[in-house]
Protein backbone atom coordinates (compact mmCIF):
# COMPACT_ATOMS: atom_id res chain seq x y z
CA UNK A 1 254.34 86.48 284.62
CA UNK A 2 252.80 83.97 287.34
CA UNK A 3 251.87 80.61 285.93
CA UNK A 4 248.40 79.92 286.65
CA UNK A 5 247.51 76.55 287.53
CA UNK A 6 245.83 74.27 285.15
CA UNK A 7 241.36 73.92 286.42
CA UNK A 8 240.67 70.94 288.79
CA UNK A 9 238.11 69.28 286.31
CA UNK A 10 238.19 68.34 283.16
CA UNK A 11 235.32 70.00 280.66
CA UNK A 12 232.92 68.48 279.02
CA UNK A 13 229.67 68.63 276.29
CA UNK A 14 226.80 66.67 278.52
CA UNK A 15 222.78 66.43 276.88
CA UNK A 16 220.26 65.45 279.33
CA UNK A 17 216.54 64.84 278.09
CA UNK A 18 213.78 65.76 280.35
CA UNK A 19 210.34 64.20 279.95
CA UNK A 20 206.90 65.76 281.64
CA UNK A 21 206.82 63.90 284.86
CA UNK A 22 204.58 65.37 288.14
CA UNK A 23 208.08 66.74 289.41
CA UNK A 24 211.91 65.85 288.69
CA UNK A 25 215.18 66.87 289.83
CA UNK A 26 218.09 68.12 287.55
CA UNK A 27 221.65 68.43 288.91
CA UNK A 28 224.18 70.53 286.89
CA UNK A 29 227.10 68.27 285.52
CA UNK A 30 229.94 70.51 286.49
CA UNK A 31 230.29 73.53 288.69
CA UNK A 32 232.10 75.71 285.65
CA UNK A 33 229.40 74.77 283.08
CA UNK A 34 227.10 76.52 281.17
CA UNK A 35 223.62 75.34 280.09
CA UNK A 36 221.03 75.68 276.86
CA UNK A 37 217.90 74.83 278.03
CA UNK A 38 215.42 74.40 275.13
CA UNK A 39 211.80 73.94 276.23
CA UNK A 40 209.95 71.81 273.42
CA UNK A 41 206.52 71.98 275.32
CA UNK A 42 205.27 73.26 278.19
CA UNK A 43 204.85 75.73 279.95
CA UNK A 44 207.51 74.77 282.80
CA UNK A 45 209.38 75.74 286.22
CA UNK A 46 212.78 75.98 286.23
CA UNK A 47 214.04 75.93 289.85
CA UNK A 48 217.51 77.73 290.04
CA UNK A 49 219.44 77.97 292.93
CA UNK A 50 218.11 81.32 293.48
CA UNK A 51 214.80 81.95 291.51
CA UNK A 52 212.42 80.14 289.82
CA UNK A 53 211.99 80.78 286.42
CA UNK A 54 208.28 80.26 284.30
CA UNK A 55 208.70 79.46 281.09
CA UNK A 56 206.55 79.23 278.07
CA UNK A 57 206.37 76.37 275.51
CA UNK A 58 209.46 77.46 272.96
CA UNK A 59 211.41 78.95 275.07
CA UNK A 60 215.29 78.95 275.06
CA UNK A 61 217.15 79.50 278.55
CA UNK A 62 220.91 80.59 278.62
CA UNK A 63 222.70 79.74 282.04
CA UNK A 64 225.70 81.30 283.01
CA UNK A 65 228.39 79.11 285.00
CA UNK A 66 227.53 81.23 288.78
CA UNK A 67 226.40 79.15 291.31
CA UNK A 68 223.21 81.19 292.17
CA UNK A 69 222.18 80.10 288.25
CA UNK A 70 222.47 76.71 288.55
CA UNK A 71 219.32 74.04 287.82
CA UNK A 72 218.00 72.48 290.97
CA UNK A 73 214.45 71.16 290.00
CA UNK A 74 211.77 71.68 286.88
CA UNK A 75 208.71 70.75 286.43
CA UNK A 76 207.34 70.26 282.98
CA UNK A 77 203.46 69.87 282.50
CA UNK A 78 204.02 68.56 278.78
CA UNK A 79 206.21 67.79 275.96
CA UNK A 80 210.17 67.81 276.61
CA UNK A 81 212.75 69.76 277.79
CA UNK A 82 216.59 69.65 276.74
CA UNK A 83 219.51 70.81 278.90
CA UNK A 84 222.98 71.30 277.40
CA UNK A 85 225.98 71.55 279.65
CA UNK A 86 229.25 72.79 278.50
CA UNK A 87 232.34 74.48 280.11
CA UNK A 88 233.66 77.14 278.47
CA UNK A 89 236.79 75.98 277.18
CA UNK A 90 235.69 73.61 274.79
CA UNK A 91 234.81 76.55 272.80
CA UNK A 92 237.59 78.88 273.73
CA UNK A 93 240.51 76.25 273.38
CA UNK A 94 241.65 76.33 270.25
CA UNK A 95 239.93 79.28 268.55
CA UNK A 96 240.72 82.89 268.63
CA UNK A 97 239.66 85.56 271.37
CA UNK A 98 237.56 87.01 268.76
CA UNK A 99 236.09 84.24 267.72
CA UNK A 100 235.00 82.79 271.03
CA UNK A 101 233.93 86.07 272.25
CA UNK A 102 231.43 85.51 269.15
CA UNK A 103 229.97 81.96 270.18
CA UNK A 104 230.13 82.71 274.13
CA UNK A 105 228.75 86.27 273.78
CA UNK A 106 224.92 85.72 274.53
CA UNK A 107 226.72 83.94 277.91
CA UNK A 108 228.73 86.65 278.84
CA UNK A 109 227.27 90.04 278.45
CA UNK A 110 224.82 88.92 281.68
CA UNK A 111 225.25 91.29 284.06
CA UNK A 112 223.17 90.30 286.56
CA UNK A 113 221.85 87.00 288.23
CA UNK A 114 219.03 86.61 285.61
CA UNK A 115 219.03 83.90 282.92
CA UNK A 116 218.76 85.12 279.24
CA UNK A 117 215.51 84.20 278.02
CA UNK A 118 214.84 83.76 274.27
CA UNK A 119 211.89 82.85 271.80
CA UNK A 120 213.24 81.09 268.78
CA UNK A 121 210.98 80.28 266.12
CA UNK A 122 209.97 76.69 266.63
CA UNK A 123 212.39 75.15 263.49
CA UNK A 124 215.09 76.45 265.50
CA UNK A 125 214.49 74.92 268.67
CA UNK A 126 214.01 71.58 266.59
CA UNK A 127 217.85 72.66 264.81
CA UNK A 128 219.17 72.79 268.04
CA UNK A 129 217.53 69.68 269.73
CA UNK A 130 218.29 67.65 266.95
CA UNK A 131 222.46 68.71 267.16
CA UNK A 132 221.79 68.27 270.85
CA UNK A 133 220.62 64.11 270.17
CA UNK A 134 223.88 64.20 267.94
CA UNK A 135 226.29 64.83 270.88
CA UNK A 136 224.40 62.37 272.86
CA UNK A 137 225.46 59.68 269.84
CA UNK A 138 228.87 60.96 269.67
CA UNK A 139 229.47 60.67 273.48
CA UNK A 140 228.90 56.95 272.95
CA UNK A 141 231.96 56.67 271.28
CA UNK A 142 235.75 57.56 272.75
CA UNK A 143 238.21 59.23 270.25
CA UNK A 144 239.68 62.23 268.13
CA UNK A 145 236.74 62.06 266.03
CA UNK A 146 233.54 61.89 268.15
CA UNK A 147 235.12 64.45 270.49
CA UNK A 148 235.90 66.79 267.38
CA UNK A 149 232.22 65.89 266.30
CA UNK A 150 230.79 67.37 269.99
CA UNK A 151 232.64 70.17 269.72
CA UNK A 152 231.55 71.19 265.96
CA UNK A 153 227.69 70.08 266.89
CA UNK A 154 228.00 72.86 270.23
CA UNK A 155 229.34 75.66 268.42
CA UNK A 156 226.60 75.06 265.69
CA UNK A 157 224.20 75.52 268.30
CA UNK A 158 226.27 78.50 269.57
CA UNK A 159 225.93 79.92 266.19
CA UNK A 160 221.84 79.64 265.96
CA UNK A 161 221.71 81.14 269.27
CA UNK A 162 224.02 83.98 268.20
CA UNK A 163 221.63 84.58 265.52
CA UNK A 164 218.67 84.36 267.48
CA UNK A 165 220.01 87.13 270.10
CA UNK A 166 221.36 89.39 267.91
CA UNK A 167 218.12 91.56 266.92
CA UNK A 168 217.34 94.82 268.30
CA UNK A 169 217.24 95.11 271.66
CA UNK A 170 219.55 92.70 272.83
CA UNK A 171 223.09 92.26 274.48
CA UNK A 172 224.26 90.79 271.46
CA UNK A 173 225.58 93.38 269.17
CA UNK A 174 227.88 94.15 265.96
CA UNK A 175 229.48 92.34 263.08
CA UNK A 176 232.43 90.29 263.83
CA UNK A 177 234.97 92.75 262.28
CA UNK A 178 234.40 95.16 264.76
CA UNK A 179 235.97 92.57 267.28
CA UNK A 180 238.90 92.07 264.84
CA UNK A 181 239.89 95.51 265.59
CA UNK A 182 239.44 94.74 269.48
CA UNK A 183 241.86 91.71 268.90
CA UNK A 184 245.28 92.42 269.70
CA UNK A 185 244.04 94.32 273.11
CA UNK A 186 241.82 91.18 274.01
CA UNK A 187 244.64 88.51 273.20
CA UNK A 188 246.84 91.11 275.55
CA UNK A 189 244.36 90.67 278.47
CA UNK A 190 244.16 87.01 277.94
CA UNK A 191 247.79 86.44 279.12
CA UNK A 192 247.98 89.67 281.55
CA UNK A 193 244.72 90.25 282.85
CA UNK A 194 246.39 89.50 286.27
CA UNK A 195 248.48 92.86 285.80
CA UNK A 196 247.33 96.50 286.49
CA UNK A 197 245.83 97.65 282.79
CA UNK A 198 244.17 101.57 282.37
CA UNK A 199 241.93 102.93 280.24
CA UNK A 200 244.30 104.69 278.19
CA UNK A 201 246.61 101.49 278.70
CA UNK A 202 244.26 99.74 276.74
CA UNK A 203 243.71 102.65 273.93
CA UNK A 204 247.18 102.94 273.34
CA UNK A 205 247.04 99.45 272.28
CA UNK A 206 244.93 99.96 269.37
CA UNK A 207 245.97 103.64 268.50
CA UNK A 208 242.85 104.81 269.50
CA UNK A 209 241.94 108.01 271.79
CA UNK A 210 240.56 107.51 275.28
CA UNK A 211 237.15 108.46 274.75
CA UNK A 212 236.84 107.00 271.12
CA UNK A 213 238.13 103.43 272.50
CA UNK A 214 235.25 103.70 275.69
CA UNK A 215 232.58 103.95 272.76
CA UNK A 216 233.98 101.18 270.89
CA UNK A 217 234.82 98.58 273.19
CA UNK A 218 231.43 99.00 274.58
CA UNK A 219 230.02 98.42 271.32
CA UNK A 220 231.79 95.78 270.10
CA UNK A 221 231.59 93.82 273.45
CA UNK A 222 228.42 94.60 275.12
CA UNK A 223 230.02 95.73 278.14
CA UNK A 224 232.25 98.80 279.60
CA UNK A 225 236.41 98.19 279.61
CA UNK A 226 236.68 97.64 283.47
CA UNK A 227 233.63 95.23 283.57
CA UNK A 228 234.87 93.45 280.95
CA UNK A 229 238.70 93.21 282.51
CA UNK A 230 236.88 92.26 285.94
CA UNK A 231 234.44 89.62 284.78
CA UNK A 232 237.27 87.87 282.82
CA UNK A 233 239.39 88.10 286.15
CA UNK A 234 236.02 86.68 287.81
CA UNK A 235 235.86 83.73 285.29
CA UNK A 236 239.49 82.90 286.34
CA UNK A 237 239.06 83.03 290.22
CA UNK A 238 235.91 80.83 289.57
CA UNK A 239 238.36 78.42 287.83
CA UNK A 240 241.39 78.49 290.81
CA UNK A 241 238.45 78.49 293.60
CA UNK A 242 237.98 74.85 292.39
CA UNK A 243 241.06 73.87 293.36
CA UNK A 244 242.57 73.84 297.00
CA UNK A 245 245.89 75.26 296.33
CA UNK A 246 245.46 79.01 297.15
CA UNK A 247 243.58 80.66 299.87
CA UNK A 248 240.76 83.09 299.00
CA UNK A 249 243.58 86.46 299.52
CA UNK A 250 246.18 84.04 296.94
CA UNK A 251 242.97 83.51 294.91
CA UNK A 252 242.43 86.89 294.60
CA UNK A 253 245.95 88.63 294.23
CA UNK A 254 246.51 86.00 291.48
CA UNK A 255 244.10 87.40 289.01
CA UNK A 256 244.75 90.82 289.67
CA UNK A 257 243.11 92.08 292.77
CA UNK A 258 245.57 93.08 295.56
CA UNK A 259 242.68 94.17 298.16
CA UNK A 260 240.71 91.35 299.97
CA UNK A 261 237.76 93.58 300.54
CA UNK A 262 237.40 94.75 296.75
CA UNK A 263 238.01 91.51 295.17
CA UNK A 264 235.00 89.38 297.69
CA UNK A 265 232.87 92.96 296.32
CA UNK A 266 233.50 92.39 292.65
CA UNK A 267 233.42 88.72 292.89
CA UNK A 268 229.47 89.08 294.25
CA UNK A 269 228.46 91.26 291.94
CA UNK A 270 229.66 88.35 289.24
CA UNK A 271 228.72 85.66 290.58
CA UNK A 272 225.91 86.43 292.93
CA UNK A 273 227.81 85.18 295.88
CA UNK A 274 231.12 85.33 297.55
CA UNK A 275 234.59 83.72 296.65
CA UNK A 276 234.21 82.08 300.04
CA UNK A 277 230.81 80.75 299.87
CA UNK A 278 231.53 79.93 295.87
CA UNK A 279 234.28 77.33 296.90
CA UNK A 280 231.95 75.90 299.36
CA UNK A 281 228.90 75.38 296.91
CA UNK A 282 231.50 74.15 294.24
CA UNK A 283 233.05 71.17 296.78
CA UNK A 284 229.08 70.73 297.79
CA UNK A 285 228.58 69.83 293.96
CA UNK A 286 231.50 67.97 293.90
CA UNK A 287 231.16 65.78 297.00
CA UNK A 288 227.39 65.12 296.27
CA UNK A 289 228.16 64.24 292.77
């Protein structure tokens, strides 16, 4: 199996604050994060590389870690506005492939380039900006503890958000034991998904007929088999385009796509731009940062 090489940047938990001023800029702390933005007044404009995005007073924004997502402006005619940043292993490291399927799964059952949108009731948006000024505190401080703190504080927020995206209607879906079942297949892609895997690869794993594992992997995930495989492929060519090791084709054949011309295709469709012009806008971040 090919060693993959370790992400350029290290990840981190970052809270910004954002008081009603005529106009503001906002620049996204890393190029593999993801944001919370809770809107504690309003209404606001959320200017995404992209889009723009209205927003009512209350409202809780969840930001994939695609360029085309990321925060470029806001304007906020009252109250304040809170914007998390977080890359994605601080919750995966560490915890089980079931388990940080749960916290990250609001993230990553997007299928598009739209932001998830959510209306909390207004004690949870104070719950969450209130664990959001506690990682601020904790950042003060350098060790073990305050870093163990940051990460406990995120995946409480992680956890309200779960709970607050998992009614009817939305991407978020079943109980947690359905992904046990799912688990020894999705620890298997998480050290192969570079290799060729089928459909009935995949249901031979867990004993389970072709058609019988289709309806329950889409169930318990929120997404088809082959999305699923491809997005987490995605997430890793996101994480080696960082670097400047490997070309775009070495990019590419290293998490499992073999054809230039299919991988820029699926890459798009993930990230909402190609693998060529995604390395660009990540070094754009990087150099202006």
């Amino acid at each position: 199996m090919r060693q993959m090489p370790e992400p350029a940047r290290e990840c981190t938990i970052q809270v910004s604050f954002l008081e009603a001023r005529a106009r503001d800029e906002f620049e996204m702390h890393s190029p593999h994060s993801h944001s919370i933005v809770c809107v504690n007044g309003g209404p606001a404009v959320l200017q995404l590389a992209g889009s723009q995005l209205n927003l009512e007073a209350g409202s809780l924004v969840l930001i994939g870690n695609q360029p085309c997502k990321r925060i470029q402006g806001w304007h906020l005619q009252s109250g304040q506005a809170a914007v998390l940043a977080f890359c994605r292993d601080m919750v995966v490291d560490g915890t089980s492939t079931t388990e940080s399927i749960e916290y990250l799964r609001a993230f990553e059952t997007q299928n598009d380039s739209t932001p998830h949108v959510v209306a909390p009731a207004p004690a949870v948006i104070e719950e969450i900006i209130d664990l959001m000024r506690r990682i601020t505190r904790e950042s003060a401080s350098r060790g073990a503890q305050s870093a163990l703190a940051m990460k406990t504080y995120l995946k409480m927020i992680l956890v309200l958000i779960g709970q607050q995206t998992s009614g009817a209607g939305s991407a978020v879906g079943p109980h947690p034991r359905e992904l046990t079942r799912l688990e020894p297949l999705l620890n298997y892609l998480a050290e192969h998904y570079m290799d060729t895997i089928q459909v009935d690869q995949a249901a031979q794993l867990l004993n389970m007929s072709n058609s019988h594992f289709m309806r329950y992997f889409r169930h318990a995930t929120g997404s088809a088999f082959v999305p699923y495989l491809n997005r987490l492929r995605i997430s890793k060519a996101q994480q080696l385009l960082g670097q400047n090791r490997l070309s775009i084709t070495e990019v590419g054949e290293s998490v499992g796509f073999c054809d230039h011309s299919y991988f820029s295709a699926v890459f798009r469709r993930f990230s909402g731009m190609g693998p060529r012009d995604y390395r660009k806008a990540l070094y754009k971040d990087l150099t202006s940062a």
